[in-house]
Structures are given as structure tokens and as C-alpha cells.
N, C-alpha and C. Protein backbone atom coordinates (compact mmCIF):
# COMPACT_ATOMS: atom_id res chain seq x y z
N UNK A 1 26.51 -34.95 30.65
CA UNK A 1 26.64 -34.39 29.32
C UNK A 1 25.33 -34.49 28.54
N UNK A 2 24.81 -35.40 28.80
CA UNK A 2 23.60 -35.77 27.95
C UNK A 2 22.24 -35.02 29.17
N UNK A 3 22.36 -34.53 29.73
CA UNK A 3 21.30 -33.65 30.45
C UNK A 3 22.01 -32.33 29.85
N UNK A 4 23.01 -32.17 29.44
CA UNK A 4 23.37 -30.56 28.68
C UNK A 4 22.48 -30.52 27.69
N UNK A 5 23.00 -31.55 26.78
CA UNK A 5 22.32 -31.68 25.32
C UNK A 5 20.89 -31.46 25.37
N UNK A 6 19.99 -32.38 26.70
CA UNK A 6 18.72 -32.14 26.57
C UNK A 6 18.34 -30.79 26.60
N UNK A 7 18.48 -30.46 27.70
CA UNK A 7 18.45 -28.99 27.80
C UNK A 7 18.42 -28.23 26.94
N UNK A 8 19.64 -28.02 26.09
CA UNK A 8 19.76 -27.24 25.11
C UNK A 8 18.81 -27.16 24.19
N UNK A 9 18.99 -28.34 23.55
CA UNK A 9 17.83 -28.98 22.45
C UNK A 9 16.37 -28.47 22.76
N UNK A 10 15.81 -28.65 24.37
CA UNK A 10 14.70 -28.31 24.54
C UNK A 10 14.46 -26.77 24.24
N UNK A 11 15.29 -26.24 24.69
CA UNK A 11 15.39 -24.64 25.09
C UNK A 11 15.25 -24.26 23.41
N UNK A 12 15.84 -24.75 22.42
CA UNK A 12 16.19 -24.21 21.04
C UNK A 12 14.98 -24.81 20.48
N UNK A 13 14.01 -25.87 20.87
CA UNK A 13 13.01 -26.12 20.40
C UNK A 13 12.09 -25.22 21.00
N UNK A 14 12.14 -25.15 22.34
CA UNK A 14 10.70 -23.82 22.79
C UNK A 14 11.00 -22.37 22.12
N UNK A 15 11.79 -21.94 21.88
CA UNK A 15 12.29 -21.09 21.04
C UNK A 15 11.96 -20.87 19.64
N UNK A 16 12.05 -21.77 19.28
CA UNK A 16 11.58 -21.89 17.93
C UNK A 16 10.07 -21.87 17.42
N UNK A 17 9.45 -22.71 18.77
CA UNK A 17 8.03 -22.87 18.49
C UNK A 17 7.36 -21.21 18.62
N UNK A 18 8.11 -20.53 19.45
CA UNK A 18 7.12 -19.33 20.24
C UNK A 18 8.05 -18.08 19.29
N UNK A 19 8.88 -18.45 17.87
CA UNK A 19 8.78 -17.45 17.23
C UNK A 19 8.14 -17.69 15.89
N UNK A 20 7.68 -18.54 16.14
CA UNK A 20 6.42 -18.64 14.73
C UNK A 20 5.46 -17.94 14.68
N UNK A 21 5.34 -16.89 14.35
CA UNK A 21 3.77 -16.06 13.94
C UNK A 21 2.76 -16.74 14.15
N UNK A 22 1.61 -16.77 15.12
CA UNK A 22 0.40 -16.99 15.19
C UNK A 22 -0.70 -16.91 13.75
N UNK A 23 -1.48 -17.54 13.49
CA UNK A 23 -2.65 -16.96 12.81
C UNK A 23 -2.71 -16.22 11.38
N UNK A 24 -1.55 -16.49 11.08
CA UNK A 24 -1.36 -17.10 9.00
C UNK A 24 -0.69 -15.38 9.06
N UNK A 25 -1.63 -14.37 8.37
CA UNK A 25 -1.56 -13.15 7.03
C UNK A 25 -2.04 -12.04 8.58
N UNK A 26 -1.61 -11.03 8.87
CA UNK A 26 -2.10 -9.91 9.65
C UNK A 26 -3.71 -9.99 9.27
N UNK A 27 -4.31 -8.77 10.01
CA UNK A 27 -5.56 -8.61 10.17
C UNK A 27 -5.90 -7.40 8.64
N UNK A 28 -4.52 -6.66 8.99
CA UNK A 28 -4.38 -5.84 7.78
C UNK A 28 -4.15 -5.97 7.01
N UNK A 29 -3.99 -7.18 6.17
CA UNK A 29 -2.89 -7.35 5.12
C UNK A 29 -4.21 -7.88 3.57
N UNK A 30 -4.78 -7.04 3.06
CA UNK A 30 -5.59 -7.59 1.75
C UNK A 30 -5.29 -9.05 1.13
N UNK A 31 -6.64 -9.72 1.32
CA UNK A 31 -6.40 -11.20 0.83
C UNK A 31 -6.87 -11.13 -0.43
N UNK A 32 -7.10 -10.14 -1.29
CA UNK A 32 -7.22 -10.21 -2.87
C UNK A 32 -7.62 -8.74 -3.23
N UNK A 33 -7.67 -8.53 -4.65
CA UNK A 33 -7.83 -7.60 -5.02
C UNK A 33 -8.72 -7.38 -6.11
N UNK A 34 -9.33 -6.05 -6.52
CA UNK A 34 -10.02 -6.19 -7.42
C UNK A 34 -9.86 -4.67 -8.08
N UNK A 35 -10.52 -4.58 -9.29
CA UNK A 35 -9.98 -2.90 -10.29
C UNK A 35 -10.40 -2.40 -9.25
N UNK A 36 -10.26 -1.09 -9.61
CA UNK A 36 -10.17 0.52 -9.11
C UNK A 36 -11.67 0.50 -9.51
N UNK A 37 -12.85 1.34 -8.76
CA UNK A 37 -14.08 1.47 -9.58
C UNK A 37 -14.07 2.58 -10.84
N UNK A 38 -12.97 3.08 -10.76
CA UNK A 38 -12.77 4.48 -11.64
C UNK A 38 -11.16 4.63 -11.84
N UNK A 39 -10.96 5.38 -13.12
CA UNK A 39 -9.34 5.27 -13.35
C UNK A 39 -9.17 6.64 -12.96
N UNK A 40 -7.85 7.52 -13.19
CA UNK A 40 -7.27 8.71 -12.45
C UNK A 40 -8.10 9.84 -13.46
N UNK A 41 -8.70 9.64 -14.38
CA UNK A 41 -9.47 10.24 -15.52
C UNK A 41 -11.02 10.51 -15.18
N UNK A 42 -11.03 10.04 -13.70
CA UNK A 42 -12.88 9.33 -13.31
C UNK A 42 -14.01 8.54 -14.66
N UNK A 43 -13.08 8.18 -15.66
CA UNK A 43 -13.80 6.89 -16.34
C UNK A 43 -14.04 5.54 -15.72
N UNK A 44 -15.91 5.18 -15.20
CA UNK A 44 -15.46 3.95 -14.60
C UNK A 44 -14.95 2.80 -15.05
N UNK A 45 -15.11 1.82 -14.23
CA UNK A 45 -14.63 0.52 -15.00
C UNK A 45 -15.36 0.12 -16.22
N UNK A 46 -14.79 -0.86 -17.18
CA UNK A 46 -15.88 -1.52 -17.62
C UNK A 46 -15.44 -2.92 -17.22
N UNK A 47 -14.69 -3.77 -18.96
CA UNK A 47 -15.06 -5.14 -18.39
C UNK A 47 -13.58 -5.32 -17.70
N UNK A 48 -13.72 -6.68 -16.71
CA UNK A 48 -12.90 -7.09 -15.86
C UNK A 48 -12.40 -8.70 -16.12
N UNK A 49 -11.26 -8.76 -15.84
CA UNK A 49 -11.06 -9.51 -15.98
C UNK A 49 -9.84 -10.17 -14.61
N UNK A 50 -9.85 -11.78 -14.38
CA UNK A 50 -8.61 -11.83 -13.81
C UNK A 50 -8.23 -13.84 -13.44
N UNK A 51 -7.35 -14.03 -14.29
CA UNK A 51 -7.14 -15.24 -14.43
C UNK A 51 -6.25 -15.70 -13.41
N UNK A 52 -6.05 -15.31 -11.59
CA UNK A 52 -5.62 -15.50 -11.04
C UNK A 52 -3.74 -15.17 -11.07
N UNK A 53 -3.24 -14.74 -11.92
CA UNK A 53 -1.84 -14.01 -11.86
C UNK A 53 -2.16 -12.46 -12.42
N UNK A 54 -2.95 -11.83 -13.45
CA UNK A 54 -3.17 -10.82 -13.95
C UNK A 54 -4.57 -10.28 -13.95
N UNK A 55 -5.08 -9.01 -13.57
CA UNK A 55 -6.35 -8.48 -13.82
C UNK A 55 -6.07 -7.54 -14.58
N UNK A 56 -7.30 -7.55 -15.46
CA UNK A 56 -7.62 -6.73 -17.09
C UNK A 56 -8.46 -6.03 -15.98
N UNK A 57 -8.35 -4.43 -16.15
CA UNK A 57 -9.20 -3.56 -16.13
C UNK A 57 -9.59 -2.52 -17.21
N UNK A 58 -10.68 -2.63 -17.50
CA UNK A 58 -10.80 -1.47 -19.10
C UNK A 58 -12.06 -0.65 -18.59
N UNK A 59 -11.31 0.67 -18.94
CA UNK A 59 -12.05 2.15 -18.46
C UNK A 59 -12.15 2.81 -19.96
N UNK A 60 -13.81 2.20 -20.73
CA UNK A 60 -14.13 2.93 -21.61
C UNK A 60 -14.34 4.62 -21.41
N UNK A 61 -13.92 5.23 -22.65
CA UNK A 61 -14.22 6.50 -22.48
C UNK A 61 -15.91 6.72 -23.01
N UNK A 62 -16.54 5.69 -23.61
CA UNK A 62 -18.07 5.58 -23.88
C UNK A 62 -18.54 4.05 -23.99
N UNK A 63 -19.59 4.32 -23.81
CA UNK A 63 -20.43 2.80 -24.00
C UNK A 63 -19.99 2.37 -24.98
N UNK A 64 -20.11 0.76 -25.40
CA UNK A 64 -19.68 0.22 -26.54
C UNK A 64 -18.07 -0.24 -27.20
N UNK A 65 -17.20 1.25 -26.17
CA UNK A 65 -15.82 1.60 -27.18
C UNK A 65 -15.27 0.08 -26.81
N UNK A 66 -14.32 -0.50 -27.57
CA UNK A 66 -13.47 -1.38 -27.27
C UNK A 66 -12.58 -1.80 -26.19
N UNK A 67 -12.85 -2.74 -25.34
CA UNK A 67 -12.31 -2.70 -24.21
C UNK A 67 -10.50 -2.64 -24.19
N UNK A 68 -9.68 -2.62 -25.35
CA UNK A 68 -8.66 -3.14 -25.37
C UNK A 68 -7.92 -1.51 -25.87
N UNK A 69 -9.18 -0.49 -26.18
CA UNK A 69 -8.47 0.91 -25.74
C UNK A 69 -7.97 1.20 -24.88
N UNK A 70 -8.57 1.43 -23.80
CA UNK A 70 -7.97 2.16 -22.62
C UNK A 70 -8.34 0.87 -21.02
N UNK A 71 -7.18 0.57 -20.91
CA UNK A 71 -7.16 -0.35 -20.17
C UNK A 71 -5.71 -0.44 -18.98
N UNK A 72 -5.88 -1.10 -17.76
CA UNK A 72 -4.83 -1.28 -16.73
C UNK A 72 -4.69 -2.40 -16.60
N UNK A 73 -3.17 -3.00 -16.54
CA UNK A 73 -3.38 -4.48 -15.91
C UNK A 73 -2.27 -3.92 -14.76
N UNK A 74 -2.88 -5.50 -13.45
CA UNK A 74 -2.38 -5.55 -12.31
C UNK A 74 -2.07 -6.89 -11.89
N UNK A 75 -1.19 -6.89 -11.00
CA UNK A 75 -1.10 -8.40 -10.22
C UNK A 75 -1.99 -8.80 -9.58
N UNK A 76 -2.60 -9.98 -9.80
CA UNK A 76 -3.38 -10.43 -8.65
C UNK A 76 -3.39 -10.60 -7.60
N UNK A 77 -2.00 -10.48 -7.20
CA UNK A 77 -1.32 -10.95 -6.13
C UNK A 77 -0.59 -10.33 -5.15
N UNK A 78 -0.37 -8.88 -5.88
CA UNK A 78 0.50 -8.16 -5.18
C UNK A 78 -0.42 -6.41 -5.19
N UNK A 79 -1.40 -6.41 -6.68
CA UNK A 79 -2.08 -5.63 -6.47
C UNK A 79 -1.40 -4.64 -7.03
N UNK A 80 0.26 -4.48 -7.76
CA UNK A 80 0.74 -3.55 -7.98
C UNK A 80 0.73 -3.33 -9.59
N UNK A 81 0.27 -2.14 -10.31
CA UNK A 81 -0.07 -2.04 -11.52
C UNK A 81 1.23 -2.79 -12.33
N UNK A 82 0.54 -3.40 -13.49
CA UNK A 82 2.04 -3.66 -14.20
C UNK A 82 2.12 -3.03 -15.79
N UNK A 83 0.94 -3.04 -16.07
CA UNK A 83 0.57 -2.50 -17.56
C UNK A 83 -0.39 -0.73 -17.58
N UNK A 84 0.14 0.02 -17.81
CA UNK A 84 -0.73 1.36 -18.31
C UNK A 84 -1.17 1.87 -19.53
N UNK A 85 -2.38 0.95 -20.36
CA UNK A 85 -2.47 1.70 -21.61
C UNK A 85 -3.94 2.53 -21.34
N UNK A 86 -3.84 3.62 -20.44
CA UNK A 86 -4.65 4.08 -20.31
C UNK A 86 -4.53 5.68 -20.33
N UNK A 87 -3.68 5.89 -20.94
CA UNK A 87 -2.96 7.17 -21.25
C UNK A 87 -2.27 8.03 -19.94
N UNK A 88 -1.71 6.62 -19.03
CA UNK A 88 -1.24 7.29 -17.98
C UNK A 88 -2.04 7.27 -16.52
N UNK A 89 -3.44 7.55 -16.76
CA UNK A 89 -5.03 7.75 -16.14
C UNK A 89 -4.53 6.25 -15.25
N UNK A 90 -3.70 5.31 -14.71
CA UNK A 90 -4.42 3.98 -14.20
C UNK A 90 -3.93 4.70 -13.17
N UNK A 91 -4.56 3.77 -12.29
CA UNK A 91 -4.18 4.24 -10.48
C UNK A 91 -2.77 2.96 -10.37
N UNK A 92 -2.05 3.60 -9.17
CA UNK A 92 -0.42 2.55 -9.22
C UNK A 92 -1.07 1.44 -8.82
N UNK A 93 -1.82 1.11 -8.16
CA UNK A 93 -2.90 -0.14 -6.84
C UNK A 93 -4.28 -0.59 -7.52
N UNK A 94 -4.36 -1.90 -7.38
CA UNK A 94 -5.36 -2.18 -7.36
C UNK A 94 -5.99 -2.07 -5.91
N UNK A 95 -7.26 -2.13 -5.67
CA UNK A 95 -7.90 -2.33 -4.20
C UNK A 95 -8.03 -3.45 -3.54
N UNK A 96 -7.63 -3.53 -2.60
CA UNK A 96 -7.22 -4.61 -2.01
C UNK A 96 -8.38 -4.94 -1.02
N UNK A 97 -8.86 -6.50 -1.00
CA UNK A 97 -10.30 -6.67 -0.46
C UNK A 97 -9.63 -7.87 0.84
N UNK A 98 -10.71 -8.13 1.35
CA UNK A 98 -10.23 -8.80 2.82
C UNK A 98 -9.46 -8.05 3.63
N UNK A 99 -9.45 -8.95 5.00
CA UNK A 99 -8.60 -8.06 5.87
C UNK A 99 -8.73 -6.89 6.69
N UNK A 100 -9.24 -7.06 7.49
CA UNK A 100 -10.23 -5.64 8.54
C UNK A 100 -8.87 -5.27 8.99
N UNK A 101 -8.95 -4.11 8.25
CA UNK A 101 -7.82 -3.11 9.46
C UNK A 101 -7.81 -2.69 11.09
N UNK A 102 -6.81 -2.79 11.90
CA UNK A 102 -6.58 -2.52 13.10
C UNK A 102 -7.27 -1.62 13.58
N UNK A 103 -7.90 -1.17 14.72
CA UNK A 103 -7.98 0.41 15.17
C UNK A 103 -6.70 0.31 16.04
N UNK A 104 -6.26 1.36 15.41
CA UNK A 104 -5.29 1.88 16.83
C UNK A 104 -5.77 1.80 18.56
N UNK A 105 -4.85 1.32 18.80
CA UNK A 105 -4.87 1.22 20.45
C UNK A 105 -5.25 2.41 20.87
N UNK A 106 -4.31 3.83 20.77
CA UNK A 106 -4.87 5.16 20.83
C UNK A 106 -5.11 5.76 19.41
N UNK A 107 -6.68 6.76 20.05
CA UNK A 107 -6.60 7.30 18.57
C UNK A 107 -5.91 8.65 18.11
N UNK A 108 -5.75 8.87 17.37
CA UNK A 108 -4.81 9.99 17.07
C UNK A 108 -5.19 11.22 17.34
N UNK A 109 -4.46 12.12 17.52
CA UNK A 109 -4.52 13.57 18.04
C UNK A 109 -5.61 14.06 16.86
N UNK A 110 -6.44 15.19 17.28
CA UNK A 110 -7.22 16.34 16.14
C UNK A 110 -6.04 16.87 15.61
N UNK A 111 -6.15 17.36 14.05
CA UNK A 111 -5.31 18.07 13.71
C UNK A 111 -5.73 19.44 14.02
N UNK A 112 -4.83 20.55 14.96
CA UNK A 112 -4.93 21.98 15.22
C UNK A 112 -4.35 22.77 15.09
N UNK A 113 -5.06 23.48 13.95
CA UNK A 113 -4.01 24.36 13.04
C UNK A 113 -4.24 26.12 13.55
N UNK A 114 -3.03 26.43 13.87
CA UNK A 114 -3.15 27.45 15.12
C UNK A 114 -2.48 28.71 14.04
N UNK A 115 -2.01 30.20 14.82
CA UNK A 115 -1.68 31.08 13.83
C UNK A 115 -0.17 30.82 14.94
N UNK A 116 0.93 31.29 13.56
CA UNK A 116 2.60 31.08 14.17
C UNK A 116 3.34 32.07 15.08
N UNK A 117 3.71 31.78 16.07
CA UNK A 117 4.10 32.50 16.87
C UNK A 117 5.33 33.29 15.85
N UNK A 118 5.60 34.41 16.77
CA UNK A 118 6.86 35.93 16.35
C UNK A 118 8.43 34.52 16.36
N UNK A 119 8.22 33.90 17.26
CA UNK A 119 9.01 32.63 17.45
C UNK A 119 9.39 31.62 15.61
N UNK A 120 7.75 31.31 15.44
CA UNK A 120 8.01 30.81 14.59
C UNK A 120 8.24 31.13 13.22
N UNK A 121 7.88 32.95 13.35
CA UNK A 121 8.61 33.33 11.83
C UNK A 121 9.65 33.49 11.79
N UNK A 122 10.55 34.19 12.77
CA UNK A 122 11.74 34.07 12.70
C UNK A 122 12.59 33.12 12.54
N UNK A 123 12.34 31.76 13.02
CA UNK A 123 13.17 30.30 12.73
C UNK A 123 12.66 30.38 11.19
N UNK A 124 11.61 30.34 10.63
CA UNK A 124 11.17 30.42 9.16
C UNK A 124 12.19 31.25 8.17
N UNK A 125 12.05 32.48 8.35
CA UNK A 125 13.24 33.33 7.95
C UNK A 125 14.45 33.35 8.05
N UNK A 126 14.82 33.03 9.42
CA UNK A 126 16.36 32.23 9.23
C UNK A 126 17.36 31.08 8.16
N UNK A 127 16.09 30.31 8.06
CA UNK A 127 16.09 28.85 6.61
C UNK A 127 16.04 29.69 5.70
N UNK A 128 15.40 30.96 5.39
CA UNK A 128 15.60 31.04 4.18
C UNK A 128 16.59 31.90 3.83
N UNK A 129 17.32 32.39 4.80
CA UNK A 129 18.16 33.00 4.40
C UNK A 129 19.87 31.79 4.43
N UNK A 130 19.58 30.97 4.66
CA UNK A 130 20.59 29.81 4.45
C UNK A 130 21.30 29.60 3.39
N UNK A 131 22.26 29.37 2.74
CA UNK A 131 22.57 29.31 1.59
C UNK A 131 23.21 27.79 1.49
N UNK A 132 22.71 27.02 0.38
CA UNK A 132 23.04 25.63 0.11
C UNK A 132 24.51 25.22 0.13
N UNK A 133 25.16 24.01 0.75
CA UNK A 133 26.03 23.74 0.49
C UNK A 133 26.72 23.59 -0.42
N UNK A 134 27.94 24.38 -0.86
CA UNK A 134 28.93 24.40 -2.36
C UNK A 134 28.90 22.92 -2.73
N UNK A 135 29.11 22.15 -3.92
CA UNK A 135 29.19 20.92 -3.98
C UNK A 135 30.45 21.18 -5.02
N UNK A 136 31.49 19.95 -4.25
CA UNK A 136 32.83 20.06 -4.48
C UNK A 136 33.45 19.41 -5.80
């Protein structure tokens, strides 16, 4: 009975060890972040700020203007915008630094953009002559 138990025990311990993730955070995964160099308006940055939970980004529309016009805040942490007083203009992301992305094992096909076969206008024209399902 007690050679069951070992067993078991061992087996649920090697198990356990060999589903622990290797080597902390992916290769891909951004270990911090920093503003956008430019907001959706192409005003660049100005001043920056980031007290480790929140980054101040302020995108004067001129030298001098007040940084507390037009400005984005973001998580530090997650990188995802949380504040827009920038008339809309912030990007959703901050940029995310660290972290060398993967190359693909294979690289991806060329995109080849060909003219549509007699084939493929007709399936085209068919959809549009479809008419949407009644909703009951």
C-alpha cells in the first residue's frame, strides 16, 4: 500500500514540476511601457510622466501651451489607455518596450493579389442576391 502511495505522490509531483512554465514572462510579452511618440492628431509628445501605476502623456498643440490641455493617461502596467483629454486624438496603447518578438518558425506567404476568376464573380453575385434572415 505504501509503494502505491509512493508512486502516486511521485508521479503527481513530476507532474507538477514539468507544468510550470520555464523562464518567467514570454519573449513577446512587453516588460514596460512608455507614451506614444505622437498622438492620433500627429502632435508629438511633450512632458511625460509616470509614477509607476499611471503615465501622463501631454501632446501640446504648440510650444509653451500647458501640459494639462491636451493630454493621455495610461497604465503602467498594462499599457491600456485609461484617461482621454485629448479630444479623442490618444492612441488606445501605450508602446510597449522590452521583449524581442518571436520570428516565426515559417515565414508567411507573399500576399498575391490576382484578377477573379468567371468562378469567383458569380459566388460574389450570388451573396448578393441573398436576402437576410426575417427576425421573428
Amino acid at each position: 500500500m505504501h509503494g502505491l502511495y509512493f508512486a502516486l505522490s511521485a508521479l503527481l509531483a513530476f507532474a507538477t514540476v514539468q507544468a510550470k512554465p520555464q523562464g518567467g514572462t514570454p519573449s513577446n510579452t512587453p516588460t514596460g511601457y512608455h507614451c506614444p511618440s505622437q498622438d492620433m492628431a500627429t502632435f508629438p509628445v511633450g512632458t511625460t510622466t509616470n509614477d509607476g501605476t499611471t503615465m501622463f502623456c501631454s501632446y501640446p498643440a504648440f510650444a509653451g501651451e500647458d501640459p494639462n490641455d491636451f493630454y493621455c493617461k495610461y497604465s503602467a502596467t498594462t499599457g491600456q489607455r485609461t484617461q482621454d483629454n485629448d479630444a479623442g486624438f490618444c492612441p488606445n496603447t501605450a508602446v510597449g518596450t522590452g521583449g524581442a518578438r518571436r520570428r516565426s518558425a515559417v515565414p508567411a506567404a507573399p500576399v498575391v493579389a490576382r484578377a477573379p476568376t468567371p468562378e469567383d464573380i458569380k459566388a460574389r453575385s450570388s451573396l448578393k442576391r441573398r436576402m437576410p434572415a426575417e427576425e421573428a
